[in-house]
N, C-alpha and C. Protein backbone atom coordinates (compact mmCIF):
# COMPACT_ATOMS: atom_id res chain seq x y z
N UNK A 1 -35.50 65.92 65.49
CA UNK A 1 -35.06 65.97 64.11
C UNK A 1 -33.81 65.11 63.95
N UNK A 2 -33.85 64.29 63.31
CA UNK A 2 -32.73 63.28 62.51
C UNK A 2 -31.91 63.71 61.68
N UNK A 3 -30.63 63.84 62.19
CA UNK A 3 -29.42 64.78 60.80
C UNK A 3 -28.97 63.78 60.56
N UNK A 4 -28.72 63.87 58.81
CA UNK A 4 -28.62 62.60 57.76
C UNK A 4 -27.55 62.34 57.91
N UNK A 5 -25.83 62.04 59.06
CA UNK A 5 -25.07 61.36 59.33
C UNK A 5 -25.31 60.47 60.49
N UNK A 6 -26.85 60.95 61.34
CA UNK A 6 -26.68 60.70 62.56
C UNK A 6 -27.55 59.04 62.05
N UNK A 7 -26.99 57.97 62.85
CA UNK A 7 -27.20 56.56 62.75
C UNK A 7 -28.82 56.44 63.06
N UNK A 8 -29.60 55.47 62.14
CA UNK A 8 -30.82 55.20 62.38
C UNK A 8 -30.63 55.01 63.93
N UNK A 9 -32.77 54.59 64.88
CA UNK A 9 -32.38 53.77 66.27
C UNK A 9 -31.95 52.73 66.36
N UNK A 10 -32.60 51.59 64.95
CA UNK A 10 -32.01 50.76 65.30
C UNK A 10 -30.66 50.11 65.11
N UNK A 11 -30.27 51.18 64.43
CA UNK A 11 -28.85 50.64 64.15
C UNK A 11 -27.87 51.29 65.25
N UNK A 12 -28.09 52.32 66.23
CA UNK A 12 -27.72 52.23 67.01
C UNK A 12 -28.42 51.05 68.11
N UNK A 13 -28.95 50.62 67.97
CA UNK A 13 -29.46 49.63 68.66
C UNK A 13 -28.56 48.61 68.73
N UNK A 14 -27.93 47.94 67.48
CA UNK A 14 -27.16 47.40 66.67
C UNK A 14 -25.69 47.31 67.60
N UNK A 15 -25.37 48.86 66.99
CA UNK A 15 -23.97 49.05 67.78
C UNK A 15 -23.84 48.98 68.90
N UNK A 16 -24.82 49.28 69.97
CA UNK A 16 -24.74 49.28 71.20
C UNK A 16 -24.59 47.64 71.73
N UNK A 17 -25.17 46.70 70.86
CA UNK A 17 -24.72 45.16 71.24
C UNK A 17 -23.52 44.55 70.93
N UNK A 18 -22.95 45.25 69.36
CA UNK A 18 -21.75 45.40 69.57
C UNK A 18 -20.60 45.39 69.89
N UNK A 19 -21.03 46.76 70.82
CA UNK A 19 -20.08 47.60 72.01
C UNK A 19 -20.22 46.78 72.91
N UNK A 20 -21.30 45.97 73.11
CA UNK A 20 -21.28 45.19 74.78
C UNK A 20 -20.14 44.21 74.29
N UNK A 21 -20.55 43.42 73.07
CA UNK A 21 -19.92 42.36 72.74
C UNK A 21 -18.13 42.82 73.00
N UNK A 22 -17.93 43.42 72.07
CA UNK A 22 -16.94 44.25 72.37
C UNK A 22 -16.04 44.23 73.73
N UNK A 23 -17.08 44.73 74.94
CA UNK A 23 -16.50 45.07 75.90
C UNK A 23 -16.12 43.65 76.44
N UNK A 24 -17.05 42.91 76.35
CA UNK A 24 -16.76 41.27 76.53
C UNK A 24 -15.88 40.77 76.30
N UNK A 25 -15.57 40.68 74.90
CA UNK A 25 -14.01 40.15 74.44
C UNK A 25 -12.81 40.60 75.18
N UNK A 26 -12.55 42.05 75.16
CA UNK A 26 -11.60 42.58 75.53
C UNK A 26 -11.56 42.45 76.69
N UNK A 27 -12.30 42.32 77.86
CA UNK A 27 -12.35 41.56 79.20
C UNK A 27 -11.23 40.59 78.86
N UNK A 28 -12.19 39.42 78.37
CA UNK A 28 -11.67 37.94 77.97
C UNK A 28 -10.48 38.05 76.99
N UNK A 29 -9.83 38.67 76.42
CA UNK A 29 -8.16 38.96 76.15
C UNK A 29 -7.57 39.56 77.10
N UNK A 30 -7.55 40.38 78.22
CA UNK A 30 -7.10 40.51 79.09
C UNK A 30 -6.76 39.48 79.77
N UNK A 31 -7.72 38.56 80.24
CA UNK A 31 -7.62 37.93 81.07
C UNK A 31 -6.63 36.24 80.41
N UNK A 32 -6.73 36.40 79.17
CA UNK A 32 -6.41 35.06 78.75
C UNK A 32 -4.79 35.60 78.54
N UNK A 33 -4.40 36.89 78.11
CA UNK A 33 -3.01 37.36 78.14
C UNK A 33 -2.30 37.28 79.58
N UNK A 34 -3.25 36.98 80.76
CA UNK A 34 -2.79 36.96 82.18
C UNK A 34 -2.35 35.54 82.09
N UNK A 35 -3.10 34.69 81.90
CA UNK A 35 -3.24 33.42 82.04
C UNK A 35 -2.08 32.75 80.87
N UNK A 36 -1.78 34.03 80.17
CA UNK A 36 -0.58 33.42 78.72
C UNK A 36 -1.43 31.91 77.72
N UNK A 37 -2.78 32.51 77.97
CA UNK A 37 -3.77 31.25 77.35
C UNK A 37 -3.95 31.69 75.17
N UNK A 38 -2.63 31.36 74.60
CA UNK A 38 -2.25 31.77 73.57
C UNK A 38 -3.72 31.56 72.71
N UNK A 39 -4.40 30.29 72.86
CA UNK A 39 -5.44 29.72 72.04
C UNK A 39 -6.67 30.76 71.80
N UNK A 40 -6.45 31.11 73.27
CA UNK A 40 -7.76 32.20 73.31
C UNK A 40 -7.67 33.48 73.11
N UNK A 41 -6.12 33.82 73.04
CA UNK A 41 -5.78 35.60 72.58
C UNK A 41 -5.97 35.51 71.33
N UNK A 42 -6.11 34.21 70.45
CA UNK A 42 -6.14 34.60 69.07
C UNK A 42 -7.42 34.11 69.08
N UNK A 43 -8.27 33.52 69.93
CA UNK A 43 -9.64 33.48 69.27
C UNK A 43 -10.43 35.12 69.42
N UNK A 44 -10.01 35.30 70.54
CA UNK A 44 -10.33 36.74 70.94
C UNK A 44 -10.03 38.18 70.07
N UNK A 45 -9.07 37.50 69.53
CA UNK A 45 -8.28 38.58 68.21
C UNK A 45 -9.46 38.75 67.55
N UNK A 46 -9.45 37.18 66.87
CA UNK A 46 -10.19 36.98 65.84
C UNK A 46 -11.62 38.03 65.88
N UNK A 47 -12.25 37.55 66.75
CA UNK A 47 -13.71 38.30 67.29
C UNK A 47 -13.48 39.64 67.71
N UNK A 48 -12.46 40.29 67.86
CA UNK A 48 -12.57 41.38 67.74
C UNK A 48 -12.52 42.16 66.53
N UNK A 49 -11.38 41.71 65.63
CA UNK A 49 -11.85 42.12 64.02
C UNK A 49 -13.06 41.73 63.62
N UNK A 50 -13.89 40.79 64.12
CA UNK A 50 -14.80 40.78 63.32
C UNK A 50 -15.91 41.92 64.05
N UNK A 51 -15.73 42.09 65.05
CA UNK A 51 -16.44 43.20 65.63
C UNK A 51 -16.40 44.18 65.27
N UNK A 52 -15.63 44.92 64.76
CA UNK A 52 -14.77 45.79 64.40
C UNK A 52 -15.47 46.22 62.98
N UNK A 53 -15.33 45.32 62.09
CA UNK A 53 -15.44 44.98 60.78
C UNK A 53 -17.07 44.86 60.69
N UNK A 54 -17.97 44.83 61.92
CA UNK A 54 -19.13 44.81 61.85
C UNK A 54 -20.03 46.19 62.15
N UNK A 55 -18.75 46.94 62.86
CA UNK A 55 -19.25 48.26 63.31
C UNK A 55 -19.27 49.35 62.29
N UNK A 56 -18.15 48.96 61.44
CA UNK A 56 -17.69 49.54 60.48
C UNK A 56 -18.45 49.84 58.90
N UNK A 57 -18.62 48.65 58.87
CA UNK A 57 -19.93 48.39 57.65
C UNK A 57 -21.50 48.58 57.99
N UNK A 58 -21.45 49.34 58.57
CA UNK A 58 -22.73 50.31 59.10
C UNK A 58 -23.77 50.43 57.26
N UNK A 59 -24.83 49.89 57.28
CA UNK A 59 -25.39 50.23 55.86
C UNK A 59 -25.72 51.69 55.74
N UNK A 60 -25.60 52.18 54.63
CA UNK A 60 -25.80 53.23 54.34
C UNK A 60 -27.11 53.74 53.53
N UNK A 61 -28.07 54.44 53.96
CA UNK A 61 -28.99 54.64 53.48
C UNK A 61 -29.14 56.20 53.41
N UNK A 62 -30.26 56.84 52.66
CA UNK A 62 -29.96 57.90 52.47
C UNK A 62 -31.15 58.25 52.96
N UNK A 63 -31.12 59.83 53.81
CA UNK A 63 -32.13 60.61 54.58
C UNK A 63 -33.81 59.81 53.96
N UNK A 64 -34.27 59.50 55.00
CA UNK A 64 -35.77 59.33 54.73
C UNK A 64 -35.98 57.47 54.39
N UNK A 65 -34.77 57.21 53.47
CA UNK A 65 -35.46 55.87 53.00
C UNK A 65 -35.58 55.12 54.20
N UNK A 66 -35.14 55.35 55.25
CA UNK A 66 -35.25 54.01 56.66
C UNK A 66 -37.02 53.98 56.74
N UNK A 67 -36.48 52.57 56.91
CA UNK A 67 -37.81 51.96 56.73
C UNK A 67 -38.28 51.48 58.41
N UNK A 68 -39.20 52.52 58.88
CA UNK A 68 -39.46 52.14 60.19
C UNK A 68 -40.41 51.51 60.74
N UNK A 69 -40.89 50.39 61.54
CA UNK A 69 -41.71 49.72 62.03
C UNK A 69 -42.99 50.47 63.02
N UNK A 70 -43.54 50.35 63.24
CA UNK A 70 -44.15 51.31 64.72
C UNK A 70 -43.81 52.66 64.86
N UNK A 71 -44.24 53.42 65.49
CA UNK A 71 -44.29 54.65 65.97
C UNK A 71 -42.77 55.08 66.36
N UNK A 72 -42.19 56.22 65.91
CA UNK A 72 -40.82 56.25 66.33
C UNK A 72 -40.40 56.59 67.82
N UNK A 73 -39.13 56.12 68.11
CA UNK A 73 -38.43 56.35 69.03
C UNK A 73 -38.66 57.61 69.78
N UNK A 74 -39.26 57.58 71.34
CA UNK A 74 -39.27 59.14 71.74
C UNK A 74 -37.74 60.18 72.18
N UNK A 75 -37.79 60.89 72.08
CA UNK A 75 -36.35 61.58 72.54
C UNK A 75 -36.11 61.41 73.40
N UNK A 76 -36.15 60.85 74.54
CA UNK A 76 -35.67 60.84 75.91
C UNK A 76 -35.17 58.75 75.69
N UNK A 77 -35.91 57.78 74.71
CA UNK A 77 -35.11 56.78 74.71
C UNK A 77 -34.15 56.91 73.98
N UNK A 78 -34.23 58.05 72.64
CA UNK A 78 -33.15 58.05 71.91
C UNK A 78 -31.73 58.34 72.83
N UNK A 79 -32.21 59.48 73.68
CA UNK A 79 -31.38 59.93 74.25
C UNK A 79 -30.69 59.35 75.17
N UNK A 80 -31.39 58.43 75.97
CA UNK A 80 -31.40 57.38 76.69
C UNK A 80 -30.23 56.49 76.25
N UNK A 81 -30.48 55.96 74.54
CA UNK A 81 -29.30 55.03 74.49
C UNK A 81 -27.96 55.42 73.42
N UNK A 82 -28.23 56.71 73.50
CA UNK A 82 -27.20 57.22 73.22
C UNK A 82 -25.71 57.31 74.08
N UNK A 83 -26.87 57.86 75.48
CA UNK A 83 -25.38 58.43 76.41
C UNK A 83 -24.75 56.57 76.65
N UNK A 84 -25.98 55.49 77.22
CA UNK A 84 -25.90 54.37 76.84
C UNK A 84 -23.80 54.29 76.16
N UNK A 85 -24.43 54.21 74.80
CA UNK A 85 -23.70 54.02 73.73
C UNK A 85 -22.26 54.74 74.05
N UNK A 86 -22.17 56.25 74.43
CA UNK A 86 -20.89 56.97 74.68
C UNK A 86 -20.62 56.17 75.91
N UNK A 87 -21.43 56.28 76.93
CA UNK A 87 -20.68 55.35 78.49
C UNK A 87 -19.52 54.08 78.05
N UNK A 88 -20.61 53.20 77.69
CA UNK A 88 -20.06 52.23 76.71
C UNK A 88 -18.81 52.21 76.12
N UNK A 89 -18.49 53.56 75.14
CA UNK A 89 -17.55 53.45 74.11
C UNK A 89 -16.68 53.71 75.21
N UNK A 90 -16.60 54.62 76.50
CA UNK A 90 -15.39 55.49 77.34
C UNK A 90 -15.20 53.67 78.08
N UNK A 91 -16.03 52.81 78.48
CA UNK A 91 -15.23 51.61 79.30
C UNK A 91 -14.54 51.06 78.39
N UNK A 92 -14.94 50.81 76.68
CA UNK A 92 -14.31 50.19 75.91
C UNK A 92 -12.89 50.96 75.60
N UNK A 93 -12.98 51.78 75.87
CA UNK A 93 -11.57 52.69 75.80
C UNK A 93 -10.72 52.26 76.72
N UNK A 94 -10.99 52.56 78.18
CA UNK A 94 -10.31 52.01 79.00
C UNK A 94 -9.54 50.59 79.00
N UNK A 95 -10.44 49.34 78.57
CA UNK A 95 -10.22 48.07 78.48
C UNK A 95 -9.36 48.17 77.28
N UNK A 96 -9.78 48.76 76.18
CA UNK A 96 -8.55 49.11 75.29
C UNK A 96 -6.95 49.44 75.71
N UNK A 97 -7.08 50.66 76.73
CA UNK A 97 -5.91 51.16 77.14
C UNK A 97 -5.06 49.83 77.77
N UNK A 98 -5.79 49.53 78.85
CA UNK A 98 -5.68 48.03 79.69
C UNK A 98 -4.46 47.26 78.68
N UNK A 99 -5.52 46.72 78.30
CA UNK A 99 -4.80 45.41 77.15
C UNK A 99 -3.39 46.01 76.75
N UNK A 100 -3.77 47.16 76.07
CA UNK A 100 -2.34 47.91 75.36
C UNK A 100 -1.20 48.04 76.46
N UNK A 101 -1.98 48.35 77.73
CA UNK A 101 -0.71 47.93 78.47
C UNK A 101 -0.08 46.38 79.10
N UNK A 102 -0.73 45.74 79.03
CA UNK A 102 -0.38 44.04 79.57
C UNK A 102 -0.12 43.51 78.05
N UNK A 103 0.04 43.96 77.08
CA UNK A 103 0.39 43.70 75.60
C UNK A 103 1.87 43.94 75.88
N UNK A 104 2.31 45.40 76.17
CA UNK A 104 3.52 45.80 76.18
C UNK A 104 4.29 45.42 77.44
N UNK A 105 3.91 44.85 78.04
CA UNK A 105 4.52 44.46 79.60
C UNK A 105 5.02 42.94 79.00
N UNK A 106 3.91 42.21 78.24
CA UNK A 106 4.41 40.91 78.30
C UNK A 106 5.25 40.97 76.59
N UNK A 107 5.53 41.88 76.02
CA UNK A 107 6.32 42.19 75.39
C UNK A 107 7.62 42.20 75.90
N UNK A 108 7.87 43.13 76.84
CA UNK A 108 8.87 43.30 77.54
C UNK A 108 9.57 41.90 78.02
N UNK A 109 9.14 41.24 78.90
CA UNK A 109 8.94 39.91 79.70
C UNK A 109 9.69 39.14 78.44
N UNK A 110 8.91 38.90 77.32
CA UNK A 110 9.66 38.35 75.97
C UNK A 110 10.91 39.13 76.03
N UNK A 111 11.29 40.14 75.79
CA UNK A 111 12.32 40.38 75.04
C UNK A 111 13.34 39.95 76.19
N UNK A 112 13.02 40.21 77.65
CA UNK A 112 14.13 40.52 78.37
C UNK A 112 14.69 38.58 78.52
N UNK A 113 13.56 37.99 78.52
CA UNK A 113 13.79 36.62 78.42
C UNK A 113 14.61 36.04 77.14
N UNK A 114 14.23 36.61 76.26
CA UNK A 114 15.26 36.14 74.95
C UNK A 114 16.67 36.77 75.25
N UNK A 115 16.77 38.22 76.10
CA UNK A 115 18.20 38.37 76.43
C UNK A 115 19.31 37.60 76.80
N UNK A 116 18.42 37.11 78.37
CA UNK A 116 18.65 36.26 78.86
C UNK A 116 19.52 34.80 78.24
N UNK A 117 17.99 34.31 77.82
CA UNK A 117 18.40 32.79 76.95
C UNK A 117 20.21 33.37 75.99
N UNK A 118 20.04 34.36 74.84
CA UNK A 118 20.97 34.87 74.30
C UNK A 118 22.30 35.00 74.71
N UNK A 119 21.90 35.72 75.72
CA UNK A 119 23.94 36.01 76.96
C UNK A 119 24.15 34.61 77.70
N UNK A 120 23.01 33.93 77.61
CA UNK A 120 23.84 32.76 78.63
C UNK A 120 24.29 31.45 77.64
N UNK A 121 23.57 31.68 76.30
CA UNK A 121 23.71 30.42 75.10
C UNK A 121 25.71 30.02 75.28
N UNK A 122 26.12 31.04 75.41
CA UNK A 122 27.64 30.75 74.87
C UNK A 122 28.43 30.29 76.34
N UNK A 123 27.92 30.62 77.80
CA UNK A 123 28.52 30.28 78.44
C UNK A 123 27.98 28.84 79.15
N UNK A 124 26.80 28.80 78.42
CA UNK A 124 26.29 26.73 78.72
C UNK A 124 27.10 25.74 79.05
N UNK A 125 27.11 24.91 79.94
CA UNK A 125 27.44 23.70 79.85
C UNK A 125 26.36 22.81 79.72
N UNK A 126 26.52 22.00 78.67
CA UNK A 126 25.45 21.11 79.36
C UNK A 126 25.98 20.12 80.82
N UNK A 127 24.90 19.09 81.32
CA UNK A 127 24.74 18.62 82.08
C UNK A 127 25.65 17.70 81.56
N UNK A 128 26.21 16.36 82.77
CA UNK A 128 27.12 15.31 82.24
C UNK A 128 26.55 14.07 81.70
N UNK A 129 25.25 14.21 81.92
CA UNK A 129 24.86 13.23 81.06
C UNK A 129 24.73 13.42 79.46
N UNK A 130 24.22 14.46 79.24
CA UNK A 130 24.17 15.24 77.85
C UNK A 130 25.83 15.21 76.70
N UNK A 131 26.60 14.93 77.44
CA UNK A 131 28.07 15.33 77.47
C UNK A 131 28.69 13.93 76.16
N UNK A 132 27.91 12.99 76.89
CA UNK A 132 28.84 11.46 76.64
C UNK A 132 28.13 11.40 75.05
């Protein structure tokens, strides 16, 4: 039995590519925030709002109107790509957590570096060539 919040199959079908996609990116921002590869943390941004923004706008239909192809889904695939789908969401969590922490590390790294640059601006010399 289908309760009228619970997501058609194939639109969990949908989300579950998603979620892979998903898990993909956030790999690949990790790794490009290692690499300080600026071009690709914001392409990676980018594709993740739009991921995001794709999961989100889920169509809404109301009990019954889904319009289904073939014989429906048996309970054991539903079930199948459900847990699927939760496994999924718990690595995307993790890789979430991840990032949030190498976000705030190279946060840090910034600030302590602008300290730096800051306390030493006033006691500079330049070099003697710079001078003349």
């Amino acid at each position: 039995m289908r309760f009228a919040n619970q997501p058609s199959f194939e639109r969990q079908q949908e989300q579950l590519l998603l979620l892979r996609e998903l898990n993909r990116v956030l790999e690949r921002s990790q790794q490009a925030l290692l690499n300080t590869n600026l071009k690709e943390i914001h392409a990676n941004t980018a594709r993740q709002k739009a991921i995001f923004m794709a999961l989100n706008n889920a169509p809404t239909q109301a009990p019954g109107a889904e319009k289904q192809i073939g014989p429906p889904p048996s309970p054991e695939r539903t079930a199948t790509l459900q847990q699927e789908i939760a496994a999924l969401q718990g690595r995307i969590l993790e890789a979430g957590l991840l990032y949030a922490a190498l976000l705030r590390r190279a946060r840090r790294t910034t600030d302590l570096l602008a300290r730096a640059l800051a306390n030493s601006a006033s006691t500079y010399v330049p070099p003697q060539e710079m001078r003349r």
